[in-house]
PDB file of N, CA and C in Angstrom:
ATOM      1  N   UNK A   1      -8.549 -53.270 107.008  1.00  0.00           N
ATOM      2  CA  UNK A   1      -7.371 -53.613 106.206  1.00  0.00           C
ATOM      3  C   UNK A   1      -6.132 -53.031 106.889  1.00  0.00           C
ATOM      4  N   UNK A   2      -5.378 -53.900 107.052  1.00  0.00           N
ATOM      5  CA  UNK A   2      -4.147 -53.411 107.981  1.00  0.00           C
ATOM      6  C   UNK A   2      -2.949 -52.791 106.640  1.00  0.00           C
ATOM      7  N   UNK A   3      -1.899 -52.291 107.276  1.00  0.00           N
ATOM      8  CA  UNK A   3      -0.935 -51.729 106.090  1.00  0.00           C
ATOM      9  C   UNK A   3       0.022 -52.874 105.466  1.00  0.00           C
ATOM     10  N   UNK A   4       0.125 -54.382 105.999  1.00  0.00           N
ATOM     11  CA  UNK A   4       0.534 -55.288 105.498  1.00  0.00           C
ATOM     12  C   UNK A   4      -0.569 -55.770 103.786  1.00  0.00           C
ATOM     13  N   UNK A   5      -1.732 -55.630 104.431  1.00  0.00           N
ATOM     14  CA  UNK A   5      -2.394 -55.757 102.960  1.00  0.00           C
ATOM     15  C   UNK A   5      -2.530 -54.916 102.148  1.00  0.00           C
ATOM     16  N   UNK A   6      -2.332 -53.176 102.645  1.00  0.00           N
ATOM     17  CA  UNK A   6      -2.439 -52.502 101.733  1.00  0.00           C
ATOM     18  C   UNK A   6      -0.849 -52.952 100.764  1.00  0.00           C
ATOM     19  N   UNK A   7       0.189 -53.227 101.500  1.00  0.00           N
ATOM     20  CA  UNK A   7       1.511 -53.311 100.807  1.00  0.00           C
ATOM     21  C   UNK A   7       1.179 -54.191  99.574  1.00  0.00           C
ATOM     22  N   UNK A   8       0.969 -55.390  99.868  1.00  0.00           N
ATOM     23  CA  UNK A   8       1.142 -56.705  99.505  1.00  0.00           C
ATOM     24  C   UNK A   8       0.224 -56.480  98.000  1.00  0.00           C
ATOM     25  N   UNK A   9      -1.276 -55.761  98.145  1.00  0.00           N
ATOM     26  CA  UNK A   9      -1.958 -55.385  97.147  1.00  0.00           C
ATOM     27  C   UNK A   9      -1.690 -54.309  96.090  1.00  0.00           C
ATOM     28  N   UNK A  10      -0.557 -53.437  96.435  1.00  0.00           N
ATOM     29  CA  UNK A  10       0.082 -52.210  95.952  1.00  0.00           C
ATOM     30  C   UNK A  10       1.138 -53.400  95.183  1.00  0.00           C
ATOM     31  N   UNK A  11       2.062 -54.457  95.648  1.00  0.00           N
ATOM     32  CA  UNK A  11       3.445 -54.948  95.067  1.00  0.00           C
ATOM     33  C   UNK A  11       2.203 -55.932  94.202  1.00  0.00           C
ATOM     34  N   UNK A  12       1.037 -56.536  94.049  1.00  0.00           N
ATOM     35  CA  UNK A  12       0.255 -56.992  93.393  1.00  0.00           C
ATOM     36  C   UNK A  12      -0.027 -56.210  92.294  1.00  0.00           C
ATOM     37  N   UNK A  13      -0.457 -55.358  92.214  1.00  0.00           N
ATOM     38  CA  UNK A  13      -1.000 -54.081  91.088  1.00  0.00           C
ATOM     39  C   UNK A  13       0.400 -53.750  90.492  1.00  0.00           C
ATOM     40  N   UNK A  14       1.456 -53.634  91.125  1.00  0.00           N
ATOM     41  CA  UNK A  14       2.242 -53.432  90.262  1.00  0.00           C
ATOM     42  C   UNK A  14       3.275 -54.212  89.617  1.00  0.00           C
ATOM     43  N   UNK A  15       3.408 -55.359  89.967  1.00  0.00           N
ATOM     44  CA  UNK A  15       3.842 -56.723  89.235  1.00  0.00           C
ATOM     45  C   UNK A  15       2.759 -56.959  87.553  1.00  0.00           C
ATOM     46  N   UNK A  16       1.577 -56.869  88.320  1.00  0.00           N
ATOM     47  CA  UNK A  16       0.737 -56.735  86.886  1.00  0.00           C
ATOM     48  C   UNK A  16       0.783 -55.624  86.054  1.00  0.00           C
ATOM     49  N   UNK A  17       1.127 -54.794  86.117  1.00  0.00           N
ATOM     50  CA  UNK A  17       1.657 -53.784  85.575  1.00  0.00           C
ATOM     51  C   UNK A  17       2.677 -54.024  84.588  1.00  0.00           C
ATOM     52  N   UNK A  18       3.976 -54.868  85.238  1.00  0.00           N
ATOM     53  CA  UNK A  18       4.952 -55.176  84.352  1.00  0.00           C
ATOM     54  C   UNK A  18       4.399 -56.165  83.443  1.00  0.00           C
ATOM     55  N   UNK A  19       3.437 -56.954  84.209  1.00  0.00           N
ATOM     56  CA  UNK A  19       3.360 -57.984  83.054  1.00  0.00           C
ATOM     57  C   UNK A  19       2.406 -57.800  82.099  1.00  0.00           C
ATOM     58  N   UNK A  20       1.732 -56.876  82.163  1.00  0.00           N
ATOM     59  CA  UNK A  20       0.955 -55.978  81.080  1.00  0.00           C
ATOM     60  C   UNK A  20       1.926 -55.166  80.162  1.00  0.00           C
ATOM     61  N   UNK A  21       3.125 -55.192  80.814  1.00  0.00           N
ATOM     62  CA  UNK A  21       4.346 -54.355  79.840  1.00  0.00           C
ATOM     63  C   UNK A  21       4.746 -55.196  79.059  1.00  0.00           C
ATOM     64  N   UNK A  22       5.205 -56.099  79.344  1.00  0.00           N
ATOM     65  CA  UNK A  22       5.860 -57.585  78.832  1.00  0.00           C
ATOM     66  C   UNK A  22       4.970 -57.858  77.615  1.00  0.00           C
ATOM     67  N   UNK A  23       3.870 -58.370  78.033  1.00  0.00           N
ATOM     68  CA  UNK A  23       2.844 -59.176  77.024  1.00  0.00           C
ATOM     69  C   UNK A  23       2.502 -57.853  75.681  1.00  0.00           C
ATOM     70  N   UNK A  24       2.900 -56.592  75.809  1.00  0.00           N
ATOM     71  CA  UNK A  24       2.267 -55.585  75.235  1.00  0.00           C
ATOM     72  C   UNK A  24       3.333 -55.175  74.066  1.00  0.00           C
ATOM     73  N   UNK A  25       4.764 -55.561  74.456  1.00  0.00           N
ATOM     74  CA  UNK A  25       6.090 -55.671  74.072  1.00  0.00           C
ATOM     75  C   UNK A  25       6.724 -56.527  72.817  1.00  0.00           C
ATOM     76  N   UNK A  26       6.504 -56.184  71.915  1.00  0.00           N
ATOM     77  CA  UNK A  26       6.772 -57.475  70.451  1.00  0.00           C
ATOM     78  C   UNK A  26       7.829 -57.941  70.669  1.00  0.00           C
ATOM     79  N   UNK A  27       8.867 -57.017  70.897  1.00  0.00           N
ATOM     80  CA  UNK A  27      10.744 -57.623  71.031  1.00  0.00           C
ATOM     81  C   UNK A  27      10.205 -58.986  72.488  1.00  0.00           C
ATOM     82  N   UNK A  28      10.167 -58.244  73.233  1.00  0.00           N
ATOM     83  CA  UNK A  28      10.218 -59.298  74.021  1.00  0.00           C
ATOM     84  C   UNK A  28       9.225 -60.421  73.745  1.00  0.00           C
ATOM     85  N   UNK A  29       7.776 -60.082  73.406  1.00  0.00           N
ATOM     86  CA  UNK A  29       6.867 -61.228  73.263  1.00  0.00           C
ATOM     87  C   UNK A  29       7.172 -62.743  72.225  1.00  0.00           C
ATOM     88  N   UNK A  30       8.191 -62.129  71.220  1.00  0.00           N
ATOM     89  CA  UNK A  30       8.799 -62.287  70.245  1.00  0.00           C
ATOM     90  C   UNK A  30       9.896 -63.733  70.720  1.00  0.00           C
ATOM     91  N   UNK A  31      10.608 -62.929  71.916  1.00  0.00           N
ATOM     92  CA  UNK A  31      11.813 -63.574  72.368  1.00  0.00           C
ATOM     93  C   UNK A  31      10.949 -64.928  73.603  1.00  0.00           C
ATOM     94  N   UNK A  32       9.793 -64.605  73.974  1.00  0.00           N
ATOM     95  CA  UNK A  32       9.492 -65.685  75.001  1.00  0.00           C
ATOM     96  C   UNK A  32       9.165 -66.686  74.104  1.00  0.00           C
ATOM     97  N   UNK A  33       8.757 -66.182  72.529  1.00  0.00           N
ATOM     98  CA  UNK A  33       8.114 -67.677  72.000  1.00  0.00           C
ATOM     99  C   UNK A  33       9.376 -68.204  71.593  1.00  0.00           C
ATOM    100  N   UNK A  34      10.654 -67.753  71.379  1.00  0.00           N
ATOM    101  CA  UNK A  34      11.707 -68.028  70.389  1.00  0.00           C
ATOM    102  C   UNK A  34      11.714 -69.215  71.654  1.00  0.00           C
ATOM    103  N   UNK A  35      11.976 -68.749  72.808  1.00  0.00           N
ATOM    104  CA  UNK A  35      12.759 -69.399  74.083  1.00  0.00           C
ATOM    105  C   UNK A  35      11.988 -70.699  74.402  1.00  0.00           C
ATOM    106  N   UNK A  36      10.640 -70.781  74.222  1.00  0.00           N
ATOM    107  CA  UNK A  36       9.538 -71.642  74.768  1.00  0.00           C
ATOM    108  C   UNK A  36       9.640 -72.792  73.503  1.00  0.00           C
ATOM    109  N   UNK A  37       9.389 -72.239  72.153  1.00  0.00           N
ATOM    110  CA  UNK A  37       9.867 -73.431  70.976  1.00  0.00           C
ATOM    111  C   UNK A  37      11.203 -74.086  71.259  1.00  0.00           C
ATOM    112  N   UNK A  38      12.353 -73.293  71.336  1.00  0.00           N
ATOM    113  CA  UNK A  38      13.430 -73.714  71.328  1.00  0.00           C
ATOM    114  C   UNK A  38      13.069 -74.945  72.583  1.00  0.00           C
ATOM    115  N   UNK A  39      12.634 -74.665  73.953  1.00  0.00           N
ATOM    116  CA  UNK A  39      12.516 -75.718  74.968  1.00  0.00           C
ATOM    117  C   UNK A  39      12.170 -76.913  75.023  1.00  0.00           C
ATOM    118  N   UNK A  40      10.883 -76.771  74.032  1.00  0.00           N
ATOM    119  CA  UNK A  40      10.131 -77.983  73.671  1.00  0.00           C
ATOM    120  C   UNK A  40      10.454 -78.640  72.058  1.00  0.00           C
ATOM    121  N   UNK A  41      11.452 -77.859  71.379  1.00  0.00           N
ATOM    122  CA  UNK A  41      12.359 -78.800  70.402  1.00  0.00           C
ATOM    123  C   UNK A  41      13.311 -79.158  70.742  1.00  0.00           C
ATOM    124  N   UNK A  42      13.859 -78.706  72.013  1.00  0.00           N
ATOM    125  CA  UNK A  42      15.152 -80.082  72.217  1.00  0.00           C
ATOM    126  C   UNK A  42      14.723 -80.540  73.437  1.00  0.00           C
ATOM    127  N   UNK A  43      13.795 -80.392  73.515  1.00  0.00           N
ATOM    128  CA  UNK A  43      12.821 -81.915  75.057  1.00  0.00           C
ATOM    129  C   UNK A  43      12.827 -83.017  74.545  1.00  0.00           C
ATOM    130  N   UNK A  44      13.066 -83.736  73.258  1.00  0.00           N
ATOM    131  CA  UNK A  44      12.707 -84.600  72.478  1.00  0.00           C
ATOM    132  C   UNK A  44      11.632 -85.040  71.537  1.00  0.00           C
TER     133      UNK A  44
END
C-alpha cells in the first residue's frame, strides 16, 4: 500500500464520519427532508 492509498482511505473514513454526523443530527436531518419535499412539490 503506497501513501497515496493510505491518504485517499484516511479522506474516505473521514467523509463517513461526517456523514454519520449528518444522518445522526435531527436539525439537520429535519432540514434535508424539508428541502427534498419542497423539490419534488414544485417538480410538478
Amino acid at each position: 500500500m503506497t501513501a497515496e492509498y493510505a491518504i485517499i482511505i484516511m479522506a474516505a473514513v473521514a467523509f463517513a464520519g461526517v456523514l454519520v454526523a449528518i444522518v445522526r443530527s435531527e436539525q439537520i436531518r429535519e432540514m434535508l427532508v424539508t428541502l427534498v419535499e419542497n423539490a419534488l412539490g414544485s417538480g410538478g
